[in-house]
N, C-alpha and C. Protein backbone atom coordinates (compact mmCIF):
# COMPACT_ATOMS: atom_id res chain seq x y z
N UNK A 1 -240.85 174.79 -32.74
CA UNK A 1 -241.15 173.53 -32.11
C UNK A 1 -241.36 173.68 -30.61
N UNK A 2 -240.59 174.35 -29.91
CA UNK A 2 -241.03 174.95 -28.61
C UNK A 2 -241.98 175.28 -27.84
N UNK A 3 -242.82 176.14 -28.90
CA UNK A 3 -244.08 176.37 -28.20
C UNK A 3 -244.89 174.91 -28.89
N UNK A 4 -245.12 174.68 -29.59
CA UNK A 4 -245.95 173.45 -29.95
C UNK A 4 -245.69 172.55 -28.90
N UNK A 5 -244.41 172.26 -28.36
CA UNK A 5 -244.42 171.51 -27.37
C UNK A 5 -244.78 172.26 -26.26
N UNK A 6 -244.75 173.33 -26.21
CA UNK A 6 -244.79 173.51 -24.63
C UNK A 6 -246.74 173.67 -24.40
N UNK A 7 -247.52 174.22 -25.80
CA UNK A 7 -248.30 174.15 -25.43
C UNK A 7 -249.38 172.64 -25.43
N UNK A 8 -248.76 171.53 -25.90
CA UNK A 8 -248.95 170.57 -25.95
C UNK A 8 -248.99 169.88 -24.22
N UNK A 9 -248.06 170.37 -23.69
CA UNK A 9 -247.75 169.96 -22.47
C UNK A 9 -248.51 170.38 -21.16
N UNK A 10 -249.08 172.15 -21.70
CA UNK A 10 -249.75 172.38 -21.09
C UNK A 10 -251.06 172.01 -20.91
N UNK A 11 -251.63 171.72 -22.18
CA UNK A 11 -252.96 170.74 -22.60
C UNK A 11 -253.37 169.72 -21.66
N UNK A 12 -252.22 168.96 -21.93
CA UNK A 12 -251.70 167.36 -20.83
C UNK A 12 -251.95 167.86 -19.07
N UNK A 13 -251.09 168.65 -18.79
CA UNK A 13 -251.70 168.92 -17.66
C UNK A 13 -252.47 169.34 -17.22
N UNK A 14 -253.42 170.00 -18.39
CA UNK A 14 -254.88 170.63 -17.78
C UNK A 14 -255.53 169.24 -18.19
N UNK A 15 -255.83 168.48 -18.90
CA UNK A 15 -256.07 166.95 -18.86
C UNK A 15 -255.98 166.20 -17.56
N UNK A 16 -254.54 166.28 -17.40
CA UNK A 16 -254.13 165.48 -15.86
C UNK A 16 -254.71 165.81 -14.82
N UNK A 17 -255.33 167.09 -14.48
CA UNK A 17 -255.76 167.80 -13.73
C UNK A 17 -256.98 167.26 -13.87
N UNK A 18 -258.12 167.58 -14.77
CA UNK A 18 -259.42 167.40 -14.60
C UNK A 18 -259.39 165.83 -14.85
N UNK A 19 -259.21 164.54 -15.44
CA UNK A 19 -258.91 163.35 -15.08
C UNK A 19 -258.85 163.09 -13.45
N UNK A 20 -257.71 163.77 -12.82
CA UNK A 20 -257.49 162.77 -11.60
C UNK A 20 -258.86 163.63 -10.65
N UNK A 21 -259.23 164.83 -10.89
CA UNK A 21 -260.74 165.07 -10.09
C UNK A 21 -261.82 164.62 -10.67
N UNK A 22 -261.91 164.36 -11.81
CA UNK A 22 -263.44 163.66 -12.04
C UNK A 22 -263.47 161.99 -11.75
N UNK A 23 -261.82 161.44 -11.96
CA UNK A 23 -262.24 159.86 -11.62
C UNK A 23 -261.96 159.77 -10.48
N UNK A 24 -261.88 160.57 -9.44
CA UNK A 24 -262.10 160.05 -7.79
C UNK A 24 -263.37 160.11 -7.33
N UNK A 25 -264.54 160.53 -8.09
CA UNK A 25 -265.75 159.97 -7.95
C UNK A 25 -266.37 158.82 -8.12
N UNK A 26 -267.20 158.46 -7.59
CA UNK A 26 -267.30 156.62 -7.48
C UNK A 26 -267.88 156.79 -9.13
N UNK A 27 -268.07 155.56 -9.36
CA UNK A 27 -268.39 155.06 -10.59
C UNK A 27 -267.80 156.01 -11.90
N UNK A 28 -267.03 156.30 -11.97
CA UNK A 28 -266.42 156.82 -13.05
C UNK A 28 -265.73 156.30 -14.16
N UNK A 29 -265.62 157.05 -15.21
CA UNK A 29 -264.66 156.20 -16.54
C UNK A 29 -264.55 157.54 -17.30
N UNK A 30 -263.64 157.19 -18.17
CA UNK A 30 -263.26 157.79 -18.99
C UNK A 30 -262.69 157.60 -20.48
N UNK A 31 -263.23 158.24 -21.21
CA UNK A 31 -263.52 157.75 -22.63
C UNK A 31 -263.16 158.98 -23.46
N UNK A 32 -262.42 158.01 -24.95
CA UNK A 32 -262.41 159.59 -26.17
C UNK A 32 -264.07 159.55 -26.85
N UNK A 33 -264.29 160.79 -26.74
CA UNK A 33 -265.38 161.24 -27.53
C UNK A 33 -265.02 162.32 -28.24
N UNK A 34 -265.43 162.15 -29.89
CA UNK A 34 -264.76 163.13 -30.37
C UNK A 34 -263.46 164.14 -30.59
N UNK A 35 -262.44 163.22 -30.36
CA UNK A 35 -261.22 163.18 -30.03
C UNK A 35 -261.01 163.40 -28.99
N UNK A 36 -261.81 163.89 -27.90
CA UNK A 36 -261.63 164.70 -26.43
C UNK A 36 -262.02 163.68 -24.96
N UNK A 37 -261.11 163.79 -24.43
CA UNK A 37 -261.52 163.42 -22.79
C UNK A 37 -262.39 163.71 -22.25
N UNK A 38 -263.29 162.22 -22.34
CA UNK A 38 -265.07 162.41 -22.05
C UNK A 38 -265.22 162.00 -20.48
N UNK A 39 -265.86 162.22 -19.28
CA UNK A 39 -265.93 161.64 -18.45
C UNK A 39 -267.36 161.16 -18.29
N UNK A 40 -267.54 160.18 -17.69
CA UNK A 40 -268.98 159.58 -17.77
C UNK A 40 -268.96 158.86 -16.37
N UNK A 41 -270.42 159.26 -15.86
CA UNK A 41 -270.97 157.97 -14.53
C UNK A 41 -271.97 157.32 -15.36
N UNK A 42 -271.92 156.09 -15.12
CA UNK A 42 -273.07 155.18 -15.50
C UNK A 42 -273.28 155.51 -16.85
N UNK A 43 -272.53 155.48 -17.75
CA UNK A 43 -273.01 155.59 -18.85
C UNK A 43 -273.48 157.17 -19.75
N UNK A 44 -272.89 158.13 -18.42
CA UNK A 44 -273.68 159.25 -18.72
C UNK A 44 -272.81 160.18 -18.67
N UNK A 45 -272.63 160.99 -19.71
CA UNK A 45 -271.15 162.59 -19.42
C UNK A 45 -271.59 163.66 -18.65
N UNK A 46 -270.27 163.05 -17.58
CA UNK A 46 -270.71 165.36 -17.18
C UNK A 46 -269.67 165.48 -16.91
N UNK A 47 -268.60 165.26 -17.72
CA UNK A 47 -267.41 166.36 -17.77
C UNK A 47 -267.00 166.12 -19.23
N UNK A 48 -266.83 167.30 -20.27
CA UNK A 48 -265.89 166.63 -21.32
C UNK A 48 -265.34 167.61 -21.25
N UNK A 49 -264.05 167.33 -22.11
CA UNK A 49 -262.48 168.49 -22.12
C UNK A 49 -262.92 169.28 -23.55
N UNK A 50 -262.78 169.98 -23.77
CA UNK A 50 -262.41 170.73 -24.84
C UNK A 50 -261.26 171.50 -25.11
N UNK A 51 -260.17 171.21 -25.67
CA UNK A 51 -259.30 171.85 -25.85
C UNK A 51 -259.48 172.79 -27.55
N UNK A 52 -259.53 174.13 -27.38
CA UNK A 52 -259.71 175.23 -28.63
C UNK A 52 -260.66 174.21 -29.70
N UNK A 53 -261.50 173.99 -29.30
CA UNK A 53 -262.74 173.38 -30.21
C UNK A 53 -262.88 174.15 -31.15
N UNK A 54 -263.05 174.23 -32.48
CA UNK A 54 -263.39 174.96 -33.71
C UNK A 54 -262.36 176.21 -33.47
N UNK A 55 -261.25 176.04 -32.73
CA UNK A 55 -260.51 177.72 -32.66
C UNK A 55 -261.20 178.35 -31.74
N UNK A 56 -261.61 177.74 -30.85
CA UNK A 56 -262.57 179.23 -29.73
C UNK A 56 -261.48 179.62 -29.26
N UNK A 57 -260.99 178.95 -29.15
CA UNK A 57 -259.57 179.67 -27.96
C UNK A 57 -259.73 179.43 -26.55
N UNK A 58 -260.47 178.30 -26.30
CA UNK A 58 -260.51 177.82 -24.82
C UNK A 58 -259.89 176.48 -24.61
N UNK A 59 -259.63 176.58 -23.67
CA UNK A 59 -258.69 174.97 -22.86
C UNK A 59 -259.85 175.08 -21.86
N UNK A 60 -260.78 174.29 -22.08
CA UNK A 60 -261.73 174.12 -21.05
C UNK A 60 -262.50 172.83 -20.93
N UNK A 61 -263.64 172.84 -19.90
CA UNK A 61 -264.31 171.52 -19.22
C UNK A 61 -265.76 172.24 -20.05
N UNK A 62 -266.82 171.00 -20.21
CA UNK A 62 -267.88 171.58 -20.38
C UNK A 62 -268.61 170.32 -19.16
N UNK A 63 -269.58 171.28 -18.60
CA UNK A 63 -270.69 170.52 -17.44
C UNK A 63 -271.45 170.77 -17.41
N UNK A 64 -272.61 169.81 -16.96
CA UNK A 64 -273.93 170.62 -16.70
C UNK A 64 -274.08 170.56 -15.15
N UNK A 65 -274.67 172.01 -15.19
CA UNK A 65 -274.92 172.62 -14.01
C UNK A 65 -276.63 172.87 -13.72
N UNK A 66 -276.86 173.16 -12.24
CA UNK A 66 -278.27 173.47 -11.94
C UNK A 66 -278.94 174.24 -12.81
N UNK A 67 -280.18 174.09 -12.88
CA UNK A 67 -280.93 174.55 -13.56
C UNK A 67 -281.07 175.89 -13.56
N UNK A 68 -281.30 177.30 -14.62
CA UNK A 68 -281.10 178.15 -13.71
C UNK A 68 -279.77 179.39 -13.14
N UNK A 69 -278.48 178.02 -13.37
CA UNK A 69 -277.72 178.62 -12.60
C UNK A 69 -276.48 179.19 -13.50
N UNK A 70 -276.71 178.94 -15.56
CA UNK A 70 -275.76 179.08 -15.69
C UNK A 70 -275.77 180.86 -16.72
N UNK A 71 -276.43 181.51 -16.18
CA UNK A 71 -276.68 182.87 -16.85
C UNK A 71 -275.95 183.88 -15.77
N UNK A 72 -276.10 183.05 -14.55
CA UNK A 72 -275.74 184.53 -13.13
C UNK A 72 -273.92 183.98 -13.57
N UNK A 73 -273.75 182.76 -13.56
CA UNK A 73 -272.28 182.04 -13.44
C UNK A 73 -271.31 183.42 -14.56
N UNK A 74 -272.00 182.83 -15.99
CA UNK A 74 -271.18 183.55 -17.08
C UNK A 74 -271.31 185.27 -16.30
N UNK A 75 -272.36 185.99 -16.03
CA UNK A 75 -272.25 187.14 -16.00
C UNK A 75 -271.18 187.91 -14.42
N UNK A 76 -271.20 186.74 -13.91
CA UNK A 76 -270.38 186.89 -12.73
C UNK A 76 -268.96 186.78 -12.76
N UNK A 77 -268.49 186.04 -13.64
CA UNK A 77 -267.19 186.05 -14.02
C UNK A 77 -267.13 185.23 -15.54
N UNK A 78 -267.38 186.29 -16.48
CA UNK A 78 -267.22 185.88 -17.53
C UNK A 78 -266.11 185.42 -18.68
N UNK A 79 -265.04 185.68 -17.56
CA UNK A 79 -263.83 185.19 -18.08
C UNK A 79 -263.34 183.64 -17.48
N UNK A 80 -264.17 183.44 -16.77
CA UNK A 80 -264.29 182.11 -16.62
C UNK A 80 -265.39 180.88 -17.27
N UNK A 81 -266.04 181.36 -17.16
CA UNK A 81 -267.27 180.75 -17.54
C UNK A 81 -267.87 181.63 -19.06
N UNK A 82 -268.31 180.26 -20.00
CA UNK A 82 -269.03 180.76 -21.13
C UNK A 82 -269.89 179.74 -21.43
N UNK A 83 -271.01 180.15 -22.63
CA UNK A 83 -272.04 179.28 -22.60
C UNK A 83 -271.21 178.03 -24.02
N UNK A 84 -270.97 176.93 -23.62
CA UNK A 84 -270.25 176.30 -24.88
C UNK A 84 -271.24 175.66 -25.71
N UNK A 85 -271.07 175.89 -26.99
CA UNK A 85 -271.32 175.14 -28.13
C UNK A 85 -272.24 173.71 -27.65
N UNK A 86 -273.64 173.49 -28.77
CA UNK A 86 -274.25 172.22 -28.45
C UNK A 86 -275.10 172.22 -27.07
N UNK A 87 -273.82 172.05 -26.06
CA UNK A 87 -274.94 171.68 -24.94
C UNK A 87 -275.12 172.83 -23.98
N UNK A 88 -274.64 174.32 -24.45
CA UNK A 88 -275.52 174.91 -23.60
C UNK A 88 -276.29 175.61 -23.53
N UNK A 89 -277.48 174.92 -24.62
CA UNK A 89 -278.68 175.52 -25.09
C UNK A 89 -279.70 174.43 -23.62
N UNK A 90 -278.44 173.24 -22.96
CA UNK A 90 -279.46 172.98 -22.25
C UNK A 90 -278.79 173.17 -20.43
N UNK A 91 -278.12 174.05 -20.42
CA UNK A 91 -277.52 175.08 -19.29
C UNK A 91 -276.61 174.54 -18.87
N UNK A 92 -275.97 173.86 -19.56
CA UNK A 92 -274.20 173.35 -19.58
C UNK A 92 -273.32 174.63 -19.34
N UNK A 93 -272.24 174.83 -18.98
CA UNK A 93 -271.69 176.16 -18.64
C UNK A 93 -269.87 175.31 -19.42
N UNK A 94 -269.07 176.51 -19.96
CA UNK A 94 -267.88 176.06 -20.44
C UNK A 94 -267.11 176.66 -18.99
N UNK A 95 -266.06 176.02 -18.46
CA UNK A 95 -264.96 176.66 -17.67
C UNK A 95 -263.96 176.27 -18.02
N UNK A 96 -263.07 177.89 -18.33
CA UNK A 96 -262.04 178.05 -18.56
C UNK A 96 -260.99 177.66 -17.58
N UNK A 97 -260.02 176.40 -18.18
CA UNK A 97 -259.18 176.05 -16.62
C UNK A 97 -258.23 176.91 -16.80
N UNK A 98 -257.43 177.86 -17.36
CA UNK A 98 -256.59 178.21 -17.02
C UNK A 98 -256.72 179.67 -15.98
N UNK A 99 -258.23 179.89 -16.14
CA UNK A 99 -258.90 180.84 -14.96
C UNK A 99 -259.28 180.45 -13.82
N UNK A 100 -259.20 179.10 -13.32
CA UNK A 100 -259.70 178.37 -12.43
C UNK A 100 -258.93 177.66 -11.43
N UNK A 101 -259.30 177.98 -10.15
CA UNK A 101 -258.30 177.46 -9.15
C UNK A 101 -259.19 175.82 -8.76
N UNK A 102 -258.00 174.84 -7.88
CA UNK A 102 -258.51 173.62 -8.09
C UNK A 102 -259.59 173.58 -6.76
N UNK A 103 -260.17 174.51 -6.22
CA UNK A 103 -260.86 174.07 -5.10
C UNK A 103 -261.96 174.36 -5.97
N UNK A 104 -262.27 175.48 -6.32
CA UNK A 104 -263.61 175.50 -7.04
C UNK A 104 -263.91 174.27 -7.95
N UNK A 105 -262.80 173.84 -8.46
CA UNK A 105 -263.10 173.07 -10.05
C UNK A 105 -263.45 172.02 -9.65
N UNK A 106 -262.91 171.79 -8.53
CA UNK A 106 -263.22 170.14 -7.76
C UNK A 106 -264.51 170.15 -7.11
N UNK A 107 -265.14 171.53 -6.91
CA UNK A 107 -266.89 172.00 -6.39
C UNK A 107 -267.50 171.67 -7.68
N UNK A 108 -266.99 172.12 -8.73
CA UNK A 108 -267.87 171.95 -9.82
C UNK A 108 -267.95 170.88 -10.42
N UNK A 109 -266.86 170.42 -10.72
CA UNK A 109 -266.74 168.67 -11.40
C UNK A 109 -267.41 167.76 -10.14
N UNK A 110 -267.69 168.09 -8.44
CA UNK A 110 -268.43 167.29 -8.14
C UNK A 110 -270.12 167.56 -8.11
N UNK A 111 -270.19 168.72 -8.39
CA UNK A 111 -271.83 169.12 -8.69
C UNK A 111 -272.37 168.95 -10.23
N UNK A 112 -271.30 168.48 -10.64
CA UNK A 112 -271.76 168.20 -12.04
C UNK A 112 -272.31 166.41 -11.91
N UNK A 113 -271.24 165.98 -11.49
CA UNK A 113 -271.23 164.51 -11.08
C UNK A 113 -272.79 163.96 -10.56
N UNK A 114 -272.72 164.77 -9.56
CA UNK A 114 -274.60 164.77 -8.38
C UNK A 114 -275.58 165.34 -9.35
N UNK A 115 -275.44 165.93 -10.35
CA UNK A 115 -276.16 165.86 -11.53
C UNK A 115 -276.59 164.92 -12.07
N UNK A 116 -276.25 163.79 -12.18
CA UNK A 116 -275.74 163.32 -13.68
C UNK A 116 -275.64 161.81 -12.75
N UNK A 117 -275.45 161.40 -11.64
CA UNK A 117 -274.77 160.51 -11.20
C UNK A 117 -276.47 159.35 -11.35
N UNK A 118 -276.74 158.31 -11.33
CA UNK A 118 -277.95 157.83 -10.44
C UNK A 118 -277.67 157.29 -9.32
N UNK A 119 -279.07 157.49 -8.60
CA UNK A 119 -279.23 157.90 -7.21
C UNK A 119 -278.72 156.74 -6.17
N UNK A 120 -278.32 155.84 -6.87
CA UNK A 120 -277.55 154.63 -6.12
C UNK A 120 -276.56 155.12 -5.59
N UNK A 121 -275.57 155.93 -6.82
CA UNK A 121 -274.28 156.46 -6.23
C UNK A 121 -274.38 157.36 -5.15
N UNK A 122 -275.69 157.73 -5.24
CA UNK A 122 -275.47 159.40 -4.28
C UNK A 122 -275.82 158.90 -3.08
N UNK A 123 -276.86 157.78 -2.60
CA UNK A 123 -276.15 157.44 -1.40
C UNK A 123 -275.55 156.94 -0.40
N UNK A 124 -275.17 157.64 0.91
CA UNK A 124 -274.48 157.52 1.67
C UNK A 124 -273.76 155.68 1.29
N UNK A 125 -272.94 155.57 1.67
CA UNK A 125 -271.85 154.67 2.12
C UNK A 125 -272.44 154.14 3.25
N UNK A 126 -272.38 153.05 3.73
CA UNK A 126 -272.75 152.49 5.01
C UNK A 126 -271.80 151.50 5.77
């Protein structure tokens, strides 16, 4: 029962973690999709959680990233980054959080966001 809890807990906080950086972006929400913690702007996902989807064995985020950019990512540190299931036939990249420190993740969950966001949100504040 121990580890079930403990890895239950750890889940939660890699949850808690990517939650409180994707909804400090303006227009944000958050939704179950497919049992999993979906994040959406305007109606639109660019962050979902995957926790060991089909048994991969990842506790990870899936995003889409620049065009382009997600073949150098995986081969650059491939223990972070993999191509996940579904959407990254359209250059979505998987990151592994328990390989991931929070300055990068908070670079990536907001370049995923400026992806994905419409262009109302993106600009400036006045």
């Amino acid at each position: 029962m121990l580890t079930l809890h403990s890895n239950m807990a750890a889940v939660t906080a890699q949850i808690d973690r990517v939650r409180s950086l994707a909804l400090a972006l303006p227009g944000t929400s958050e939704k179950l999709s497919h049992g999993e913690s979906t994040f959406f702007v305007a109606k639109r996902v660019f962050v979902m959680f995957a926790n060991n989807h089909h048994s991969d064995g990842h506790r990870a985020i899936w995003i889409p990233t620049a065009p382009g950019t997600q073949a150098g990512m995986i081969a650059e540190a491939p223990e972070v980054y993999f191509k996940p299931p579904y959407v990254g036939v359209k250059g979505w990249i998987g990151v592994e959080l328990t390989r991931i420190g929070d300055e990068p993740l908070v670079e990536l969950i907001r370049k995923a966001w400026q992806l994905t966001a419409p262009k109302a949100l993106l600009r400036p504040r006045r």
